[in-house]
C-alpha atoms as a PDB file:
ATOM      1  CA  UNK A   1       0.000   0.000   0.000  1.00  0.00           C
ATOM      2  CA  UNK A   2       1.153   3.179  -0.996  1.00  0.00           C
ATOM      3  CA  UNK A   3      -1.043   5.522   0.764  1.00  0.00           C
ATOM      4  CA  UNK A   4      -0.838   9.599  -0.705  1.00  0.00           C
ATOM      5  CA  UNK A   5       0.933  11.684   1.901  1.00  0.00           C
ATOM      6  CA  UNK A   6      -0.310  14.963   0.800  1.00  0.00           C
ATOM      7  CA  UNK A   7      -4.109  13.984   1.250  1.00  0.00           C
ATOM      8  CA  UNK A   8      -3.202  13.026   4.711  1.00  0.00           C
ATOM      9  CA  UNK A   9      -1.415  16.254   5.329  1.00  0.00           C
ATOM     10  CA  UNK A  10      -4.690  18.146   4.222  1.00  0.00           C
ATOM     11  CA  UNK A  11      -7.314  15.629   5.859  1.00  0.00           C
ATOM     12  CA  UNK A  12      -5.144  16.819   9.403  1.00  0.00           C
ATOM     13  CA  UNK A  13      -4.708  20.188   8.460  1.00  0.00           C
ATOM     14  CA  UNK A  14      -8.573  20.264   8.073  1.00  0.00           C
ATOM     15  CA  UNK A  15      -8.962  18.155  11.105  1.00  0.00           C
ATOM     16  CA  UNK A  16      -6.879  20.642  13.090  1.00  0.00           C
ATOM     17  CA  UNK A  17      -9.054  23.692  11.706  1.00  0.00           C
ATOM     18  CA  UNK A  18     -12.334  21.912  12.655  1.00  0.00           C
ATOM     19  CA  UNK A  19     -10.962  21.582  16.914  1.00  0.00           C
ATOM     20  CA  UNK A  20      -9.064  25.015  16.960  1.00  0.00           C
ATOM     21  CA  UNK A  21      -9.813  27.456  19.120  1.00  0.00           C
ATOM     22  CA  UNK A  22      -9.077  31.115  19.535  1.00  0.00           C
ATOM     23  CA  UNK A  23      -7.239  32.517  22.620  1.00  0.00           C
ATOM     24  CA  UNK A  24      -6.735  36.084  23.382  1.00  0.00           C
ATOM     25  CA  UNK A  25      -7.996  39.364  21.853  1.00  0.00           C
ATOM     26  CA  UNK A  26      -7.515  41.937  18.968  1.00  0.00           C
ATOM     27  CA  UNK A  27      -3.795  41.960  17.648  1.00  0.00           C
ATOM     28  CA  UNK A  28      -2.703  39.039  19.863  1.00  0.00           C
ATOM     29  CA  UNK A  29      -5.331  36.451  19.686  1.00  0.00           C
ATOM     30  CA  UNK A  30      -4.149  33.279  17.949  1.00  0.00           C
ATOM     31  CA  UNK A  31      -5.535  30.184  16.685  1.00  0.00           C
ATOM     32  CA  UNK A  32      -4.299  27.003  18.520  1.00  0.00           C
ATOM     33  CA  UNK A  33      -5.407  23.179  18.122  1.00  0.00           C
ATOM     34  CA  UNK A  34      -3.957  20.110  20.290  1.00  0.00           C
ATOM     35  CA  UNK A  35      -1.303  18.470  19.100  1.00  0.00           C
ATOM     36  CA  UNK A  36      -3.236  15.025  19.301  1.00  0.00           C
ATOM     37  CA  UNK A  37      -1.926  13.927  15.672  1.00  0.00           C
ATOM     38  CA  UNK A  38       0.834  12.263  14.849  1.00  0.00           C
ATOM     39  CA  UNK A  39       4.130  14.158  14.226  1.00  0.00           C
ATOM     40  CA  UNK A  40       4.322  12.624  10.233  1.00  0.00           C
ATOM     41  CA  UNK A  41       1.799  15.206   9.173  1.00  0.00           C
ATOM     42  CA  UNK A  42       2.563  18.398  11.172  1.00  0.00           C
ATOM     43  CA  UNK A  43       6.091  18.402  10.311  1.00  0.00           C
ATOM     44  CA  UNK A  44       4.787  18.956   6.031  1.00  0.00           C
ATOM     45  CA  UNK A  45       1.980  21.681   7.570  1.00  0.00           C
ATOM     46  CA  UNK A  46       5.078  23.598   9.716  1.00  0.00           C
ATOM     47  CA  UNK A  47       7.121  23.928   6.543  1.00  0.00           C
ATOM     48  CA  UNK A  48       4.473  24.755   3.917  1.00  0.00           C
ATOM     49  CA  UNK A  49       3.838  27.778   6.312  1.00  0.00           C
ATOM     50  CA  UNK A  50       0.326  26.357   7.725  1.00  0.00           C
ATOM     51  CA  UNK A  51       1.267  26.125  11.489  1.00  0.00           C
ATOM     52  CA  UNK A  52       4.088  27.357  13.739  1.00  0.00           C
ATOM     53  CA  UNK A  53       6.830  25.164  14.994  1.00  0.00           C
ATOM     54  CA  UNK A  54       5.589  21.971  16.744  1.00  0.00           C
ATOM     55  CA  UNK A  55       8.876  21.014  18.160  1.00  0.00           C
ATOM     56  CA  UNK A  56       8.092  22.658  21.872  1.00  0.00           C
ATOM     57  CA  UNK A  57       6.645  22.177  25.094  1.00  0.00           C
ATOM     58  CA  UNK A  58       2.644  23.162  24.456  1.00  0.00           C
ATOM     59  CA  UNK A  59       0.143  20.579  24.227  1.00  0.00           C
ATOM     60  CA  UNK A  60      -1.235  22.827  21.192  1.00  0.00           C
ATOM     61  CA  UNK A  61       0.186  23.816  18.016  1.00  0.00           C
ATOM     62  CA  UNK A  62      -0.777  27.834  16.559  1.00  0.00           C
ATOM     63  CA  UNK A  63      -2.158  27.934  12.885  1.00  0.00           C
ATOM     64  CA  UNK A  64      -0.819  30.523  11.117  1.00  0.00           C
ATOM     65  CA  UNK A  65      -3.328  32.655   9.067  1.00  0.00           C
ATOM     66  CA  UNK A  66      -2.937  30.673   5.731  1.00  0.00           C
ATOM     67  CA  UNK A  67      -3.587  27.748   7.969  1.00  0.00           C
ATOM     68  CA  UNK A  68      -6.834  28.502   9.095  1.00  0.00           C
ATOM     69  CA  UNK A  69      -7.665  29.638   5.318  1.00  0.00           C
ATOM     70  CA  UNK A  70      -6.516  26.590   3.900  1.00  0.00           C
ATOM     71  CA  UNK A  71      -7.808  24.258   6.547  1.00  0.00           C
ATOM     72  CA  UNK A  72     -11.478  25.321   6.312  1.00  0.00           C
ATOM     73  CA  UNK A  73     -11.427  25.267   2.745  1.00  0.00           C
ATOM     74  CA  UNK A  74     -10.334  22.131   2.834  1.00  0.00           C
ATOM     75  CA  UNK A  75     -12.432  21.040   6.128  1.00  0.00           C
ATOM     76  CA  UNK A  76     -15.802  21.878   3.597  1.00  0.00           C
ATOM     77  CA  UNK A  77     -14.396  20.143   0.953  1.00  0.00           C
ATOM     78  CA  UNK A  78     -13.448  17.232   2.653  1.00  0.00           C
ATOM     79  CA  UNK A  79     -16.511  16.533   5.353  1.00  0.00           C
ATOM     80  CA  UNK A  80     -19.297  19.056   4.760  1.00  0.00           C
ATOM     81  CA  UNK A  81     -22.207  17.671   2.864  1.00  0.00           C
END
């Protein structure tokens, strides 16, 4: 079986978007989501620019802006009827 990375990548980036939440307010609120996936796929999100760095101590990773763009798009495309 040769299963296709970059889906996977997407079908967690959109999994991510769909349990993020936002914390704080105006200029400093950011988007995190746990970290409950596997390191495989956030290490291709981190360097196509969709989350920060996932190597550190927080149980959540941040999305960045193009992140949470690209995960909902691809969270309605993927599991919205």
């Amino acid at each position: 079986m040769n299963p296709n990375l970059d889906k996977i990548d997407e079908a967690v980036l959109a999994l991510l978007y769909f349990t993020s939440f936002t914390e704080g307010k105006g200029e400093f609120a950011v988007t995190r989501a746990w970290k409950s996936h596997d390191w495989k796929p956030l290490n291709p999100l981190y360097d196509r620019g969709c989350i920060f760095d996932p190597k550190n101590k927080y149980k959540s990773v941040v999305l960045t802006k193009e992140g949470q763009h690209k995960g909902e798009e691809l969270f309605q495309r993927l599991f919205w009827d």
